[in-house]
C-alpha atoms as a PDB file:
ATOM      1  CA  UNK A   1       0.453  56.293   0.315  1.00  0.00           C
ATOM      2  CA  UNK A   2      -2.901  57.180   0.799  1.00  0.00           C
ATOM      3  CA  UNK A   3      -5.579  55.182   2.955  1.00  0.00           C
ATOM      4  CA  UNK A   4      -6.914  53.742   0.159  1.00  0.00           C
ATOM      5  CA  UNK A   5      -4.247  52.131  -1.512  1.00  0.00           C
ATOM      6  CA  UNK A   6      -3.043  50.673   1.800  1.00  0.00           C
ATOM      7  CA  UNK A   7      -6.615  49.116   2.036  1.00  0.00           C
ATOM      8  CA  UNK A   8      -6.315  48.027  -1.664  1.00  0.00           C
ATOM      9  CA  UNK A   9      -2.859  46.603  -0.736  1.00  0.00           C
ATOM     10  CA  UNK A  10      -4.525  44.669   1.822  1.00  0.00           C
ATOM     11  CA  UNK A  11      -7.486  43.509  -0.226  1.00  0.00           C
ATOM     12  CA  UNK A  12      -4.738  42.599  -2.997  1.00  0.00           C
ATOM     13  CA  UNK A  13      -1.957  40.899   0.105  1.00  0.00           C
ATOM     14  CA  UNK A  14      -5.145  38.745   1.634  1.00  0.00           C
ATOM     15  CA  UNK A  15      -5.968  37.334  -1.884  1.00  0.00           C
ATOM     16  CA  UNK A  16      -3.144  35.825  -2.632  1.00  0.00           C
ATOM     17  CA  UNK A  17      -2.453  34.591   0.749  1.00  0.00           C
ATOM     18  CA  UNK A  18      -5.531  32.973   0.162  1.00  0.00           C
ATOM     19  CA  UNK A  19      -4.418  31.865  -3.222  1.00  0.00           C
ATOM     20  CA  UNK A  20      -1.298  30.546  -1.953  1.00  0.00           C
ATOM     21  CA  UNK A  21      -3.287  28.686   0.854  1.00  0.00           C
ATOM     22  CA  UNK A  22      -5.365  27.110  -2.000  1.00  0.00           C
ATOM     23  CA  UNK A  23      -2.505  25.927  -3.957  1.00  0.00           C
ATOM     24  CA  UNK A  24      -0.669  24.432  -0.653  1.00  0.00           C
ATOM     25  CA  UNK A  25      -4.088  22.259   0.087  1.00  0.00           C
ATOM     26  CA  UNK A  26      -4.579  20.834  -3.455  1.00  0.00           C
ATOM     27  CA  UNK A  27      -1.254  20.368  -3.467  1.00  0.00           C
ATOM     28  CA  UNK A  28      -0.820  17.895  -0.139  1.00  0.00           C
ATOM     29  CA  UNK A  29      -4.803  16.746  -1.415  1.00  0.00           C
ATOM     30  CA  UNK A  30      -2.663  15.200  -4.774  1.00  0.00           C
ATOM     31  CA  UNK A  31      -0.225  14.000  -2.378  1.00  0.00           C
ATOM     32  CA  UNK A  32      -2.675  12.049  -0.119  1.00  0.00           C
ATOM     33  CA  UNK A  33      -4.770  11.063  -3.063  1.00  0.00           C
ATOM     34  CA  UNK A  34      -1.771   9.287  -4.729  1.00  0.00           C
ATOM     35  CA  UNK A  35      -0.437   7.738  -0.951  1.00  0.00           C
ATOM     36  CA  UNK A  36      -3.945   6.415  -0.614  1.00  0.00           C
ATOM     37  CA  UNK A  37      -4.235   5.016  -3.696  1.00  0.00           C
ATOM     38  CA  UNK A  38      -0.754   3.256  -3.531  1.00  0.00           C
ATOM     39  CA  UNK A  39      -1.165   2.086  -0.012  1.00  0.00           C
ATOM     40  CA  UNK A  40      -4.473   0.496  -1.287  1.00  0.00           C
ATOM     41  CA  UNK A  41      -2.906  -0.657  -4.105  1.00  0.00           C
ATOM     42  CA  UNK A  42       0.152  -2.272  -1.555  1.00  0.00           C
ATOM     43  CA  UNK A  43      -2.841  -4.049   0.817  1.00  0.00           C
ATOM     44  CA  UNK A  44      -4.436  -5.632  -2.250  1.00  0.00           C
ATOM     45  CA  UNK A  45      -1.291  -7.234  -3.233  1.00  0.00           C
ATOM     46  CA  UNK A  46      -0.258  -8.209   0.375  1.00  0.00           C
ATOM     47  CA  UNK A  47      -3.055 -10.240   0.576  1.00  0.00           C
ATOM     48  CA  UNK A  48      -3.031 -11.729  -2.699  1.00  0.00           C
ATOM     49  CA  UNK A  49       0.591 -12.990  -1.749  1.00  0.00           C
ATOM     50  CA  UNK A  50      -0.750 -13.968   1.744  1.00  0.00           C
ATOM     51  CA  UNK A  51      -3.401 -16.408  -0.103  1.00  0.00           C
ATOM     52  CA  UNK A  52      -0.534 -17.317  -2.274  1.00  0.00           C
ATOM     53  CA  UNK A  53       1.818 -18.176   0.389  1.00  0.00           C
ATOM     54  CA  UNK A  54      -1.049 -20.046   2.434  1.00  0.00           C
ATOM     55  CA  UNK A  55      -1.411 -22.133  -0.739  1.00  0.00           C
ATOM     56  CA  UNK A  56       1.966 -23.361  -1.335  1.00  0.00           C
ATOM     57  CA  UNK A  57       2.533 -24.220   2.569  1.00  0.00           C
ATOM     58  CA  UNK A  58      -0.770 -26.131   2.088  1.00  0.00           C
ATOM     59  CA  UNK A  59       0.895 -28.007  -0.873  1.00  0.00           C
ATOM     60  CA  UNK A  60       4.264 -28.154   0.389  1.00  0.00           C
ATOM     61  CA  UNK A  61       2.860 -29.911   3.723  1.00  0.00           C
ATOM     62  CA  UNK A  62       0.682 -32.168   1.348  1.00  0.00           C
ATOM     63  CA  UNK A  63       4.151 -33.436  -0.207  1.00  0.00           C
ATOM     64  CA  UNK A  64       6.029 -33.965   2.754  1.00  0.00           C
ATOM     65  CA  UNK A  65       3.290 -36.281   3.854  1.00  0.00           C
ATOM     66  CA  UNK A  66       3.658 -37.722   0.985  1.00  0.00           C
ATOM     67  CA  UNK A  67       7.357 -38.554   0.659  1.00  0.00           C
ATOM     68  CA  UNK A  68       7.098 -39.624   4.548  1.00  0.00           C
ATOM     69  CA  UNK A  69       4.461 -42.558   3.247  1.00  0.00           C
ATOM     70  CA  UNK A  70       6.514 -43.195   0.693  1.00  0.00           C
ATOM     71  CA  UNK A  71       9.692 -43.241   2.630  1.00  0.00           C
ATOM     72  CA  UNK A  72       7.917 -45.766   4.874  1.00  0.00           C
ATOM     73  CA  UNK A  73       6.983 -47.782   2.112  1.00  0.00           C
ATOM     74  CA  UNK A  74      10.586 -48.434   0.669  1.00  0.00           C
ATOM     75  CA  UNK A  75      11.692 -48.925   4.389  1.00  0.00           C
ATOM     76  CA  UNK A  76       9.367 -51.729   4.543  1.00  0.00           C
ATOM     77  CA  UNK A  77      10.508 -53.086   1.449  1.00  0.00           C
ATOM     78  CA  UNK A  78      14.067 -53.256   2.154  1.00  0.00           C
ATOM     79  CA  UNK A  79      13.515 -54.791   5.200  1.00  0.00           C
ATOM     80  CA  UNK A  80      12.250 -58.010   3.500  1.00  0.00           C
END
């Protein structure tokens, strides 16, 4: 081989370890995009169930109080 075809091998070997390189980083930048997007998509459901669940103890607490009053009420009813 002469000196110039190893230097055009080398030219020819660098671009498409570049290329490969390339490929590699949009591949991982898909990757990330798509994690991102379902992690983002994972918070904005955690706290719509966190309101949700904030809710329902709010009402469940509100009926307990409720059924305690009433409760009392037929105690004091059955003890006249």
């Amino acid at each position: 081989m002469t000196e110039q075809n190893i230097a055009e091998l080398r030219y020819w070997l660098d671009i498409a370890i570049k290329a490969i390189i390339g490929v590699v980083i949009s591949v991982v930048g898909l990757d990330y995009k798509a994690m991102k997007n379902s992690l983002t998509e994972l918070e904005h459901t955690k706290y719509s169930l966190t309101a949700e669940v904030t809710y329902l103890r709010r009402n469940l607490s509100t009926i307990e109080n409720r059924l305690e009053r009433i409760d009392s009420k037929i105690d004091k009813a059955l003890e006249k």
